[in-house]
Protein backbone atom coordinates (compact mmCIF):
# COMPACT_ATOMS: atom_id res chain seq x y z
CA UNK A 1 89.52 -33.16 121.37
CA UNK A 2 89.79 -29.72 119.04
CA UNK A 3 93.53 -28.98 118.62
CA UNK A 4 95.15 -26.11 117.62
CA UNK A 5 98.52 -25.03 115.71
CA UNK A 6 101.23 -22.83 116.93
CA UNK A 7 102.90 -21.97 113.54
CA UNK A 8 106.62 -21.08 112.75
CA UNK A 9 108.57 -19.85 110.38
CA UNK A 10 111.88 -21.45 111.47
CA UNK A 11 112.19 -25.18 112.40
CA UNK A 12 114.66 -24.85 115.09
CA UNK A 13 111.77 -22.62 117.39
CA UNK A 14 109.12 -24.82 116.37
CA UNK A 15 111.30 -27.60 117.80
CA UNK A 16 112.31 -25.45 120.58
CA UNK A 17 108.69 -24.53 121.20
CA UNK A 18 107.54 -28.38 121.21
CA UNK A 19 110.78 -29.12 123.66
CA UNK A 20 108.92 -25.82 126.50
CA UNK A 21 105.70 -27.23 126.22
CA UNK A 22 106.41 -30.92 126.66
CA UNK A 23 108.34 -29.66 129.50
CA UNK A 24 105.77 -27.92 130.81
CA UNK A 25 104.05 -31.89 130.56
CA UNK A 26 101.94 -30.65 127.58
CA UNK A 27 101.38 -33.64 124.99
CA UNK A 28 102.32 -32.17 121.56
CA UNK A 29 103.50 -32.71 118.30
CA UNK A 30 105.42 -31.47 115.64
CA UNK A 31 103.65 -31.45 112.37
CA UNK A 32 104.14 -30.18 108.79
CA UNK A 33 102.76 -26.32 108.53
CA UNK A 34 98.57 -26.85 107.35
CA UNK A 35 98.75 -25.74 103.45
CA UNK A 36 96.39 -23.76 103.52
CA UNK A 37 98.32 -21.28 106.10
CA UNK A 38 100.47 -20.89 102.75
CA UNK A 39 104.18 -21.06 104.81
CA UNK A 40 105.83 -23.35 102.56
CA UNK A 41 107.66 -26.22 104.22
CA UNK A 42 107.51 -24.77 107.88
CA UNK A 43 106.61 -26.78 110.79
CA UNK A 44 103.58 -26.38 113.42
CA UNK A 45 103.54 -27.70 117.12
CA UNK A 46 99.95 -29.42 117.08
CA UNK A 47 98.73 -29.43 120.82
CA UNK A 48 94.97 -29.42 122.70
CA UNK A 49 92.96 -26.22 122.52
CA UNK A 50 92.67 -26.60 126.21
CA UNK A 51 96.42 -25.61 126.63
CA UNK A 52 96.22 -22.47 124.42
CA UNK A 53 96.95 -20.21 127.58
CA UNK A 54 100.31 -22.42 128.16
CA UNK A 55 101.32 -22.08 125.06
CA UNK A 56 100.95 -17.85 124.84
CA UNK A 57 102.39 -17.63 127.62
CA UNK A 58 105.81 -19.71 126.69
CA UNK A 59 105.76 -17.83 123.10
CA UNK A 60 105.69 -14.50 125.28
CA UNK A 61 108.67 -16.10 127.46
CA UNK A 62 110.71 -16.78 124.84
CA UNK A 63 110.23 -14.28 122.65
CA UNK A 64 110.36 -16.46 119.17
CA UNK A 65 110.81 -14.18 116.44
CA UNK A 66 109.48 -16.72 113.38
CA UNK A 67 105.98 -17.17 115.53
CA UNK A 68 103.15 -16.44 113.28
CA UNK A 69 100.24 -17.24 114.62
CA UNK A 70 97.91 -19.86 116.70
CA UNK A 71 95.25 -21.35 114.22
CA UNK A 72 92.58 -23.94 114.33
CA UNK A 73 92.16 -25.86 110.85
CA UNK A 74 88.66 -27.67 110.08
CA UNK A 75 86.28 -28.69 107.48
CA UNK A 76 82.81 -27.24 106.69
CA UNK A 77 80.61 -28.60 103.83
CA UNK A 78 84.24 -30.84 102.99
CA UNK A 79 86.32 -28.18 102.50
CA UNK A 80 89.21 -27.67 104.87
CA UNK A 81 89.43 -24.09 106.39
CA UNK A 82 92.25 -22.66 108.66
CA UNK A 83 91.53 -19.52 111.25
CA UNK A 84 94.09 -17.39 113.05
CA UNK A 85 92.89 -17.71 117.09
């Protein structure tokens, strides 16, 4: 399954975010922010690629101000790589 990361700034959206989608009976989880995304000690909703178009639209709905950014993290030739989506 590919997953992606919804990333936050603030903690309480992130958690707020998680709370919409698993509403919404989307399986996610709340995860430290990848390093490489260089956020310090935010946190990420990890979730399945396949529910990308859920998750826009809640972070539209809402209107989170500390949203960054969707990314996909992976390795290539073992080193890790992270890509805004």
């Amino acid at each position: 399954m590919n997953v992606i990361y919804a990333v936050f700034r603030s903690r309480t959206q992130a958690l707020a975010f998680a709370g919409e989608m698993r509403a919404r009976g989307v399986g996610c989880h709340v995860v430290a922010t990848p390093s490489g995304l260089g956020m310090g000690c935010g946190l990420s909703v990890r979730l399945g690629a396949e529910h990308k178009s859920t998750a826009e639209r809640v972070v539209r709905a809402r209107n989170y101000d500390s949203f960054y950014a969707f990314v996909s993290v992976g390795r290539m030739n073992g080193t890790s790589f992270t890509k805004k989506i």
